[in-house]
C-alpha atoms as a PDB file:
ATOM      1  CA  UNK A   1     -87.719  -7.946 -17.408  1.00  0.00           C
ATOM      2  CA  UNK A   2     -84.330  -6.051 -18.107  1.00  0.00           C
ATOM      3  CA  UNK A   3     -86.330  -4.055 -20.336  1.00  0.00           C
ATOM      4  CA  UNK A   4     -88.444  -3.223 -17.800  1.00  0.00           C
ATOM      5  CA  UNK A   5     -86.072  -2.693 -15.409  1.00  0.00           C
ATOM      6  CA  UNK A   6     -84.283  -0.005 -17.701  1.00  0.00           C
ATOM      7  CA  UNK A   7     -87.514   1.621 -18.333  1.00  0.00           C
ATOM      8  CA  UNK A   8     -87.947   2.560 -14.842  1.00  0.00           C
ATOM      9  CA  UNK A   9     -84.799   3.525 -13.408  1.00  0.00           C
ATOM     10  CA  UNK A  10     -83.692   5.080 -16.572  1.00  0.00           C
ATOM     11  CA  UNK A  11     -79.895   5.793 -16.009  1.00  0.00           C
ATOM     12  CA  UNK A  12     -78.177   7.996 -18.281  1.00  0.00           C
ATOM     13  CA  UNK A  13     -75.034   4.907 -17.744  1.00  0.00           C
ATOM     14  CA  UNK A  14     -75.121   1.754 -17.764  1.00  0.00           C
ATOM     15  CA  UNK A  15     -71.864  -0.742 -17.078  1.00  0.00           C
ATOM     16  CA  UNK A  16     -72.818  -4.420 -17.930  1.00  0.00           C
ATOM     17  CA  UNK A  17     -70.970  -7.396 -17.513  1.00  0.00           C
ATOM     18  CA  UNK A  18     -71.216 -11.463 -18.987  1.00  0.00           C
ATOM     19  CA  UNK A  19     -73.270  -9.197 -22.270  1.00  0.00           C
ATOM     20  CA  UNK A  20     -73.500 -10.681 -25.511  1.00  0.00           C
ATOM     21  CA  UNK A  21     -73.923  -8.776 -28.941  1.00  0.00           C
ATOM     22  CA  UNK A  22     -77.186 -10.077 -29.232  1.00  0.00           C
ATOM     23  CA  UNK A  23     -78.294  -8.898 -25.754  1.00  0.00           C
ATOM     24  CA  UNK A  24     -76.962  -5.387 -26.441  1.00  0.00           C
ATOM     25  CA  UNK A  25     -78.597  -4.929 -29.341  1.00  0.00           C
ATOM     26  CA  UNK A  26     -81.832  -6.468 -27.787  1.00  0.00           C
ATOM     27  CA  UNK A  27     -81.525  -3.956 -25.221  1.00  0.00           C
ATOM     28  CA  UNK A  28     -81.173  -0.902 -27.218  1.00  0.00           C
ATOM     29  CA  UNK A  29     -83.611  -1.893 -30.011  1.00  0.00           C
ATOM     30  CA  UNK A  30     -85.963  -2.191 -27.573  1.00  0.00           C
ATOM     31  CA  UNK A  31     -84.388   1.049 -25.902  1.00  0.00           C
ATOM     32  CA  UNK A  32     -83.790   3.375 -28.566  1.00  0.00           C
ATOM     33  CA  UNK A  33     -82.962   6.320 -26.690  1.00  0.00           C
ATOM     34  CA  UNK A  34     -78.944   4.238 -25.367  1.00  0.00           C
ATOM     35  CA  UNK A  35     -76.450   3.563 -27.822  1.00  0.00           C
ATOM     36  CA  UNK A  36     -73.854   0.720 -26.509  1.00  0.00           C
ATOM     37  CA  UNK A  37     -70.179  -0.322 -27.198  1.00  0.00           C
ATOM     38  CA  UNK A  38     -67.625  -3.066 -26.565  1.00  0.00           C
ATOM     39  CA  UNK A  39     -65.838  -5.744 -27.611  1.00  0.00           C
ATOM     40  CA  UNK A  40     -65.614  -9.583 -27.217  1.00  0.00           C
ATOM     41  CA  UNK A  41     -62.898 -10.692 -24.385  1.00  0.00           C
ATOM     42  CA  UNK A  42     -61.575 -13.465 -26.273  1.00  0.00           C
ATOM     43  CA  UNK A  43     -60.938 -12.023 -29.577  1.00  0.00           C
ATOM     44  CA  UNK A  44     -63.402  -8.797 -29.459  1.00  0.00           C
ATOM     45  CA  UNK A  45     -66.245 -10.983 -31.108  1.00  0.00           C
ATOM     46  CA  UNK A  46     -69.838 -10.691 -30.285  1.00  0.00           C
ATOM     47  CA  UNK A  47     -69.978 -14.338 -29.241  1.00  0.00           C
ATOM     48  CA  UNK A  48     -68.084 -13.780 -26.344  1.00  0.00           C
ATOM     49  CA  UNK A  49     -68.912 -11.923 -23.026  1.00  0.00           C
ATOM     50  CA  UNK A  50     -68.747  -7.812 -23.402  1.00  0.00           C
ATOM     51  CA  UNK A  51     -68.178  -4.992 -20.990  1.00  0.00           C
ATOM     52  CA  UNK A  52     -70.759  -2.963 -22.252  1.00  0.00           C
ATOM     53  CA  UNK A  53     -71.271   0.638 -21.662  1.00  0.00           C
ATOM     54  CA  UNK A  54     -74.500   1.853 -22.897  1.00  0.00           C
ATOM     55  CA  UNK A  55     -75.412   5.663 -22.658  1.00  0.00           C
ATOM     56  CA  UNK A  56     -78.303   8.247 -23.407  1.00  0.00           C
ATOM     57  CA  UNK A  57     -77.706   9.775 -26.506  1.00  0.00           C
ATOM     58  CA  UNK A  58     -79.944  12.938 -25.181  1.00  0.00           C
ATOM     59  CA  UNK A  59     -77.653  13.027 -22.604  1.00  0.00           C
ATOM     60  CA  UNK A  60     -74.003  12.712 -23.425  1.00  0.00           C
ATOM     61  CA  UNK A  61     -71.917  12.278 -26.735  1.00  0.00           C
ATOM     62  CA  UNK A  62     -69.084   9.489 -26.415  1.00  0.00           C
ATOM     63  CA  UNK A  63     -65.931  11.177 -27.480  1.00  0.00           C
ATOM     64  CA  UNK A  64     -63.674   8.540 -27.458  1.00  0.00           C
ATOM     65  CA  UNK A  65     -63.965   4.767 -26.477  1.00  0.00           C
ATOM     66  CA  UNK A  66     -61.240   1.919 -25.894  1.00  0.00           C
ATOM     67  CA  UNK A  67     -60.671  -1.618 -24.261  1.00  0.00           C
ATOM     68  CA  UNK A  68     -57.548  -2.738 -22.254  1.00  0.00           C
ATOM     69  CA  UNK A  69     -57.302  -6.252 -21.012  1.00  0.00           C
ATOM     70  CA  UNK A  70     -55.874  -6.751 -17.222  1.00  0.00           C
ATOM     71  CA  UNK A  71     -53.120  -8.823 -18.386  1.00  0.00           C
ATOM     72  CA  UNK A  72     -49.172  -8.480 -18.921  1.00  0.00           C
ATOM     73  CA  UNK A  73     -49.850  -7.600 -22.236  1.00  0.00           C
ATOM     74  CA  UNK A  74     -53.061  -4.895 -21.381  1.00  0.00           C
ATOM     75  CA  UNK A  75     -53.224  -4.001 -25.452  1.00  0.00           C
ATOM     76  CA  UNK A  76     -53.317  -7.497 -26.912  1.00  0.00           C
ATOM     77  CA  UNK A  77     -56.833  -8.166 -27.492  1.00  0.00           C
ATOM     78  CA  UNK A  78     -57.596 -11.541 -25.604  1.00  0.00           C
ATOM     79  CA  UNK A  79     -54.667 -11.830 -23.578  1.00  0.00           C
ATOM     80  CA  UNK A  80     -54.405 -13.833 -20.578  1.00  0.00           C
ATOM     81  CA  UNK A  81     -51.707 -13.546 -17.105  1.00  0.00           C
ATOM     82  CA  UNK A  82     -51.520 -13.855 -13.494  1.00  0.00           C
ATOM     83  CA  UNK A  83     -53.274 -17.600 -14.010  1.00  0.00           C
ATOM     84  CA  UNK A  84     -56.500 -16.491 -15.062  1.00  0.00           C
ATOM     85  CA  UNK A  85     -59.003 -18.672 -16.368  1.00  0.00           C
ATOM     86  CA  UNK A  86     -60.636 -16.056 -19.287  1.00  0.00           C
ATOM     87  CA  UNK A  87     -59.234 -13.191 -20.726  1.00  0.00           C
ATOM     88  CA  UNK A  88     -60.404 -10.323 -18.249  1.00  0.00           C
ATOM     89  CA  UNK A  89     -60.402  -6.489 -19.594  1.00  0.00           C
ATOM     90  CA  UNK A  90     -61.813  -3.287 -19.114  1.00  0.00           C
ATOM     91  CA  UNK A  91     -63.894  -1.267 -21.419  1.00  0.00           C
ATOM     92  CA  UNK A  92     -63.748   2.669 -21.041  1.00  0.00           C
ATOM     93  CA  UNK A  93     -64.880   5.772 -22.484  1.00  0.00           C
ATOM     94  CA  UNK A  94     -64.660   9.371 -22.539  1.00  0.00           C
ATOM     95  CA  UNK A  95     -67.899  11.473 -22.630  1.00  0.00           C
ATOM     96  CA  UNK A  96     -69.109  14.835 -22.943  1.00  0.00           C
ATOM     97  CA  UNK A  97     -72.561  16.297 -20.921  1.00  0.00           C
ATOM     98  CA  UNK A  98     -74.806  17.655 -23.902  1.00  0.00           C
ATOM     99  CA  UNK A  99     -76.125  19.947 -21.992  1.00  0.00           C
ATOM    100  CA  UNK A 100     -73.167  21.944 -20.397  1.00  0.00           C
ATOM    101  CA  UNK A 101     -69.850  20.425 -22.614  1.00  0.00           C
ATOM    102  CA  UNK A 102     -68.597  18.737 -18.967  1.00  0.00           C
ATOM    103  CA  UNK A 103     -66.478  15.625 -19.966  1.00  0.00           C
ATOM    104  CA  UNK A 104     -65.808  12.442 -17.730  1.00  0.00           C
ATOM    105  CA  UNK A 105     -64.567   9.071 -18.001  1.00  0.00           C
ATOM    106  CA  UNK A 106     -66.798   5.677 -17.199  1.00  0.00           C
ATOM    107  CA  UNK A 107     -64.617   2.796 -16.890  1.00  0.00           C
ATOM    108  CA  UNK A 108     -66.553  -1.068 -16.534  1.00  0.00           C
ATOM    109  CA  UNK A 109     -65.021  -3.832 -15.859  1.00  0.00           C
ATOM    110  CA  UNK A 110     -65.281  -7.614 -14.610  1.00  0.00           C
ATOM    111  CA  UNK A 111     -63.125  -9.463 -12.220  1.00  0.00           C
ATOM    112  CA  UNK A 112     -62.105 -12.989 -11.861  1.00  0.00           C
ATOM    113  CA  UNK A 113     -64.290 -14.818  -9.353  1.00  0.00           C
ATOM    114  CA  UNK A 114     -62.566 -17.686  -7.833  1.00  0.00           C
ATOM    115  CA  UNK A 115     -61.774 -17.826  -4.171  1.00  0.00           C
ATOM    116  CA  UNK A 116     -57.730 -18.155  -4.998  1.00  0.00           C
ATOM    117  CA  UNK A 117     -57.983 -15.680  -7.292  1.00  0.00           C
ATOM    118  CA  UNK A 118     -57.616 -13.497  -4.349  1.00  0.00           C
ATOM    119  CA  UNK A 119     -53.952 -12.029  -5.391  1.00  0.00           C
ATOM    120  CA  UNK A 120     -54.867 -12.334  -9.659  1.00  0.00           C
ATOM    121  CA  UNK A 121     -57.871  -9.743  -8.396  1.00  0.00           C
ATOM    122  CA  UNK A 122     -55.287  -7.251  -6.692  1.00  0.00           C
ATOM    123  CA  UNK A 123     -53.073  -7.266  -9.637  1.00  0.00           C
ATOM    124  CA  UNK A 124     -56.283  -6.275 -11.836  1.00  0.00           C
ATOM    125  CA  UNK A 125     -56.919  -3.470  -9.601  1.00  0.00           C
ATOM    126  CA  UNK A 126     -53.609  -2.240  -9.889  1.00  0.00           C
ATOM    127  CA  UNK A 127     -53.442  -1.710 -13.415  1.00  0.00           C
ATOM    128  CA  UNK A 128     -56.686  -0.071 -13.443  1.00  0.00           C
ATOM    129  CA  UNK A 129     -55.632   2.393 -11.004  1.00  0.00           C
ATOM    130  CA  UNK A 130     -52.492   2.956 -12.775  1.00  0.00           C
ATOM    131  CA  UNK A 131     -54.667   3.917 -16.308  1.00  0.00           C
ATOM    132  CA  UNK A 132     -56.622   6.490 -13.851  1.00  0.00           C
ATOM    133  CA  UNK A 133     -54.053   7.914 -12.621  1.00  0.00           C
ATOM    134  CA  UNK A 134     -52.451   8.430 -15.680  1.00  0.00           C
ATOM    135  CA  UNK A 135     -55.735  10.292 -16.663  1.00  0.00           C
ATOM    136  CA  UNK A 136     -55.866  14.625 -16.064  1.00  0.00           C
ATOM    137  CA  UNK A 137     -56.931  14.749 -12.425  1.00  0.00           C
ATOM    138  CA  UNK A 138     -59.085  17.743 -13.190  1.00  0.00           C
ATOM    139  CA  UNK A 139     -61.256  15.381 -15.079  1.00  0.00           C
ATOM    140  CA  UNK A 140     -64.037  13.183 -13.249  1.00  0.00           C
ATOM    141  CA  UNK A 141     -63.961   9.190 -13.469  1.00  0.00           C
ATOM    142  CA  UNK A 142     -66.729   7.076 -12.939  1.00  0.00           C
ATOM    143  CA  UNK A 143     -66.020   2.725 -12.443  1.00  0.00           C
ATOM    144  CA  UNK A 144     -68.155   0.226 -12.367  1.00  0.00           C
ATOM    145  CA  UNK A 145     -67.761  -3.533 -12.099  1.00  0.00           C
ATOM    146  CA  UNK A 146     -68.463  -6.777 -10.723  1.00  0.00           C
ATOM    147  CA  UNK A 147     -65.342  -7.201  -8.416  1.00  0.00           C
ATOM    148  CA  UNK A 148     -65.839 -10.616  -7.265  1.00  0.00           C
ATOM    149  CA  UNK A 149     -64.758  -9.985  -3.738  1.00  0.00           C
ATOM    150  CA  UNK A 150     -66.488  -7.850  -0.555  1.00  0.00           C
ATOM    151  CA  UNK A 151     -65.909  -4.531   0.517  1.00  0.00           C
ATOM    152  CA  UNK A 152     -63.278  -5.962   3.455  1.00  0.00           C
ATOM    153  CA  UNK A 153     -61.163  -6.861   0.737  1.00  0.00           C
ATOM    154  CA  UNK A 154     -57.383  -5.300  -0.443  1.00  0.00           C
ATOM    155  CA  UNK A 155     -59.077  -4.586  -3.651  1.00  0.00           C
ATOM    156  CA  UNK A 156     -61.641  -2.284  -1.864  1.00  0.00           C
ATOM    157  CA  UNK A 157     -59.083  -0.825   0.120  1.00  0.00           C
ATOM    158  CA  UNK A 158     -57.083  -0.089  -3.192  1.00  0.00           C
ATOM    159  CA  UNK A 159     -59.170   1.530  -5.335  1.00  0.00           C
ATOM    160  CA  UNK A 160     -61.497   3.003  -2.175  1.00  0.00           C
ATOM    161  CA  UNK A 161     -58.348   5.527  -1.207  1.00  0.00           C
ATOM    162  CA  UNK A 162     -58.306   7.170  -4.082  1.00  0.00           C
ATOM    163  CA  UNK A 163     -61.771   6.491  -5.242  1.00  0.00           C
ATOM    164  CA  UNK A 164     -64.965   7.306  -3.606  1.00  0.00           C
ATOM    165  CA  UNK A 165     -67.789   4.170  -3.131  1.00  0.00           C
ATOM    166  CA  UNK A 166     -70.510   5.568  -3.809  1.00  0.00           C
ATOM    167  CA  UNK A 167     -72.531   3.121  -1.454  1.00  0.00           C
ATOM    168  CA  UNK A 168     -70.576   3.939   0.705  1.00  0.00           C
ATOM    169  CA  UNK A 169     -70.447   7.263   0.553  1.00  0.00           C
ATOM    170  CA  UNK A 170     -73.824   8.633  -0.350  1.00  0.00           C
ATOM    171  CA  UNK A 171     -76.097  10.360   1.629  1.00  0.00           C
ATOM    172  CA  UNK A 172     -79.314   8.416   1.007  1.00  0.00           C
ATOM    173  CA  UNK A 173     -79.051   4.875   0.370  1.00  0.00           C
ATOM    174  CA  UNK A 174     -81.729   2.290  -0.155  1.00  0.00           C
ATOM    175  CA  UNK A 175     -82.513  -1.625  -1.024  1.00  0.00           C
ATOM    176  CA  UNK A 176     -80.189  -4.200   0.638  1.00  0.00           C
ATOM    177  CA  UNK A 177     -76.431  -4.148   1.042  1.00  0.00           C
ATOM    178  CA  UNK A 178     -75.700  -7.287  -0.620  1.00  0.00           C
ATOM    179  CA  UNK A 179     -75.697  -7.429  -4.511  1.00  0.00           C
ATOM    180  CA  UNK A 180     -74.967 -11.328  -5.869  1.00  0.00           C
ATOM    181  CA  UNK A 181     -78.161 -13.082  -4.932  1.00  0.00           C
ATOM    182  CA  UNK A 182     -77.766 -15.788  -7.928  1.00  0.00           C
ATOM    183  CA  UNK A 183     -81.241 -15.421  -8.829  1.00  0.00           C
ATOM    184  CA  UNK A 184     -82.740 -16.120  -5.656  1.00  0.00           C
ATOM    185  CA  UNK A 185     -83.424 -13.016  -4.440  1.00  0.00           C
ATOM    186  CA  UNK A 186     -81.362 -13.103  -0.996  1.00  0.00           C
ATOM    187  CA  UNK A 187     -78.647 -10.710  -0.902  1.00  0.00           C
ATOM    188  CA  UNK A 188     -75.583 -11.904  -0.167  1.00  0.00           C
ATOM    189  CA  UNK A 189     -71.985 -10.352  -0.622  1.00  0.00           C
ATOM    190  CA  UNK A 190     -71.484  -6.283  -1.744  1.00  0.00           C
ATOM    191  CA  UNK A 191     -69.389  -7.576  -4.886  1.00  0.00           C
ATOM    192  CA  UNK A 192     -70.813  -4.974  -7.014  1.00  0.00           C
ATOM    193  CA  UNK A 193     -68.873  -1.550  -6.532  1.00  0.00           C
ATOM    194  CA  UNK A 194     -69.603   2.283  -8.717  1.00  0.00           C
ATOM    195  CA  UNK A 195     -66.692   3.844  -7.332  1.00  0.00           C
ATOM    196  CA  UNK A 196     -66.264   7.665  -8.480  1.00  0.00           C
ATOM    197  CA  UNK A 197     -63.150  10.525  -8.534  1.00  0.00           C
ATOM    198  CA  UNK A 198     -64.607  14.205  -8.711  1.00  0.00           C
ATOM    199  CA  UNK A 199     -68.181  13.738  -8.463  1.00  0.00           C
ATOM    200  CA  UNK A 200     -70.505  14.710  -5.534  1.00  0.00           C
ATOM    201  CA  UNK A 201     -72.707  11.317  -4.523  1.00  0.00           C
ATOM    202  CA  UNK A 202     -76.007  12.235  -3.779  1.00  0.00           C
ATOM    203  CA  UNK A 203     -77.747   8.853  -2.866  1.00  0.00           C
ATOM    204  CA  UNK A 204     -77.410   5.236  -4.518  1.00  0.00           C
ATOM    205  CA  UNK A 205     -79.753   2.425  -4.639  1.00  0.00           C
ATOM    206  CA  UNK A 206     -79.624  -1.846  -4.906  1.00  0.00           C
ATOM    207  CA  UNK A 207     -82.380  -2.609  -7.499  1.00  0.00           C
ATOM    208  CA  UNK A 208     -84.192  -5.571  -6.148  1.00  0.00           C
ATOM    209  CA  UNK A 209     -86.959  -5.254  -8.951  1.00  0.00           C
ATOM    210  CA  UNK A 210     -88.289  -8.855  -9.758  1.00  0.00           C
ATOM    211  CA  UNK A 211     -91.489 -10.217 -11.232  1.00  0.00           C
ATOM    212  CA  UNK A 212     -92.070 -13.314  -8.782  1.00  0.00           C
ATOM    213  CA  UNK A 213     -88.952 -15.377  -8.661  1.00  0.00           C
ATOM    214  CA  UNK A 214     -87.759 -13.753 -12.023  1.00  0.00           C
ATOM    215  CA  UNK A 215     -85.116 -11.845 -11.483  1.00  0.00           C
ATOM    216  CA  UNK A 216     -83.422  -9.418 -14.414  1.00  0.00           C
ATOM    217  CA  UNK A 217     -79.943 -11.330 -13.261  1.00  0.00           C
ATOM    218  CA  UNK A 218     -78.122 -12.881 -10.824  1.00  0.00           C
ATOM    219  CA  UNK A 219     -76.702  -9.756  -9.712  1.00  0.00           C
ATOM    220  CA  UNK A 220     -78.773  -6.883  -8.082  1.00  0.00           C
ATOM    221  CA  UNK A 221     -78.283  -3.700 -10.317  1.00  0.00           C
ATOM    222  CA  UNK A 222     -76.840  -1.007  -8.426  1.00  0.00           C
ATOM    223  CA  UNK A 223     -78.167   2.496  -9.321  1.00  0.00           C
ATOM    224  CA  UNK A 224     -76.233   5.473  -8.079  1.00  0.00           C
ATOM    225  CA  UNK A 225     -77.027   9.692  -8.229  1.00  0.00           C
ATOM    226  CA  UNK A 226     -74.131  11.941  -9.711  1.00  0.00           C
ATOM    227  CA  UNK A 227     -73.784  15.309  -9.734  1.00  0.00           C
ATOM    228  CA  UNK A 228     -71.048  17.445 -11.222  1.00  0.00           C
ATOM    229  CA  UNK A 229     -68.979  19.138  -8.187  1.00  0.00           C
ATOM    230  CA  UNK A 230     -69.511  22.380  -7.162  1.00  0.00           C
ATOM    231  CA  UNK A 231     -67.809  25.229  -9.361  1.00  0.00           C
ATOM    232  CA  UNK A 232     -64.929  26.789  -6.784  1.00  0.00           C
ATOM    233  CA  UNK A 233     -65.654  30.003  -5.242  1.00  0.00           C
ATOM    234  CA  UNK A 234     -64.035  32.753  -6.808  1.00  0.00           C
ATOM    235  CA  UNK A 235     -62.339  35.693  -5.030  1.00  0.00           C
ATOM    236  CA  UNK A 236     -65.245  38.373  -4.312  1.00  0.00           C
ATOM    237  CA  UNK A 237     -67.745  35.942  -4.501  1.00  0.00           C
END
C-alpha cells in the first residue's frame, strides 16, 4: 500500500520517519527510479529507526548528505540530552536540479512525542534553526518532519518566522487538516509540518489514500508543490 501510494503521487522527495533498512530498500527495489539515505539513530545501524530521504534520480543528484543528532553533543552519533527518551537527529542533504543545476537543501527530521517533552521539543527546534541559518541564505531549504506538537505550538512559531508552512501558506490546499490519525483514518492534530525558505508554494495536499481500513501509516502523508522562485527582474527588463 506504500508502494502504491508512491506510485501515484510520485514526489521527486520524500522525508520518512520510524524507517528501517529493510523498508527502504523495500521501497526503492520496488521503486527503482528513488535512491534513499540515512543512518540508524542509535548507532547509525539499519536496525534502528532512519530519517530517510529518498529522491528521483531523473530528477536531482545528491551532492552531499549528513546526519546531526539534536543533542548537546549534535556530532556524536547516538547521543542523547535534554531528557530524551531515544536518540533524536536530523538527516540532511544538499541537491542539485538535473535539469537546470539549481541546488537546495532538504532537511527531515523526527521529534520527541511526549506531552512533557514540550520544552526538550523547543530546544530541538533551536538547533535546527541554528544549522539553517548557518547555511548561504541565497540557497533554498526544504524541512520536513513529524514534530509531535500542533501548529499553536512555540515550535511552530519558531521555525514558522523564518520558515514558510507550506500548508499554511499555499494557495490550493486539499484533504483534511489533521495528519496523525493512528491508523484509523480520523484526522486529528497537524503534527506533520514541510516548512520551506526560498521556494514559491504552489498548493499542498494531506494524502488520505487507504484501501479499506488499511492505511499506508499512522500518519497521513503530506504532499506539497515547489517551484523555484522567480528569477529577479533585471534593469531594462
Amino acid at each position: 500500500l506504500m508502494i502504491e501510494t508512491l506510485r501515484r503521487t510520485h514526489p521527486d522527495l520524500i522525508g520518512t520517519q520510524e524507517l528501517f533498512g529493510s523498508q527502504g530498500d523495500a521501497l526503492t527495489e520496488a521503486l527503482p527510479g528513488y535512491a534513499w539515505f540515512g543512518r540508524g539513530r542509535r548507532g547509525g545501524h539499519d536496525d534502528d529507526e532512519h530519517m530517510g530521504v529518498f529522491y528521483r534520480k531523473d530528477a536531482f543528484r545528491l551532492i552531499e548528505s549528513g546526519d546531526f543528532w539534536l543533542s548537546d553533543t549534535p556530532e556524536v552519533v547516538g547521543s542523547i540530552s535534554w531528557g530524551n527518551l531515544y536518540p533524536r537527529m536530523v538527516t540532511w542533504g544538499l541537491f542539485e536540479s538535473r535539469r537546470d543545476r539549481k541546488r537546495f537543501y532538504l532537511f527531515n527530521t523526527h521529534f520527541p512525542y511526549r506531552d512533557e517533552d514540550a520544552a526538550v521539543r523547543l530546544r530541538c527546534a533551536r538547533l535546527l534553526l541554528e544549522r539553517i541559518r548557518a547555511l548561504p541564505e541565497q540557497v533554498p531549504v526544504i524541512v520536513t518532519g513529524d514534530f509531535n506538537t500542533g501548529d499553536d505550538s512555540d515550535v511552530h512559531a519558531l521555525l514558522a518566522g523564518p520558515l514558510d508552512d507550506a500548508w499554511r501558506r499555499a494557495a490550493r490546499r486539499r484533504g483534511p487538516e489533521g495528519t496523525f490519525h493512528g491508523f484509523a483514518g480520523q484526522p486529528q492534530r497537524r503534527i506533520d509540518w514541510i516548512l520551506v525558505r526560498g521556494m514559491t508554494i504552489r498548493s499542498a495536499e494531506t494524502v488520505t489514500m487507504h484501501r479499506g481500513a488499511r492505511y499506508p501509516s499512522d500518519h497521513f502523508p503530506v504532499l506539497a508543490v515547489l517551484r523555484w522562485p522567480p528569477a529577479p527582474r533585471r534593469r531594462g527588463d
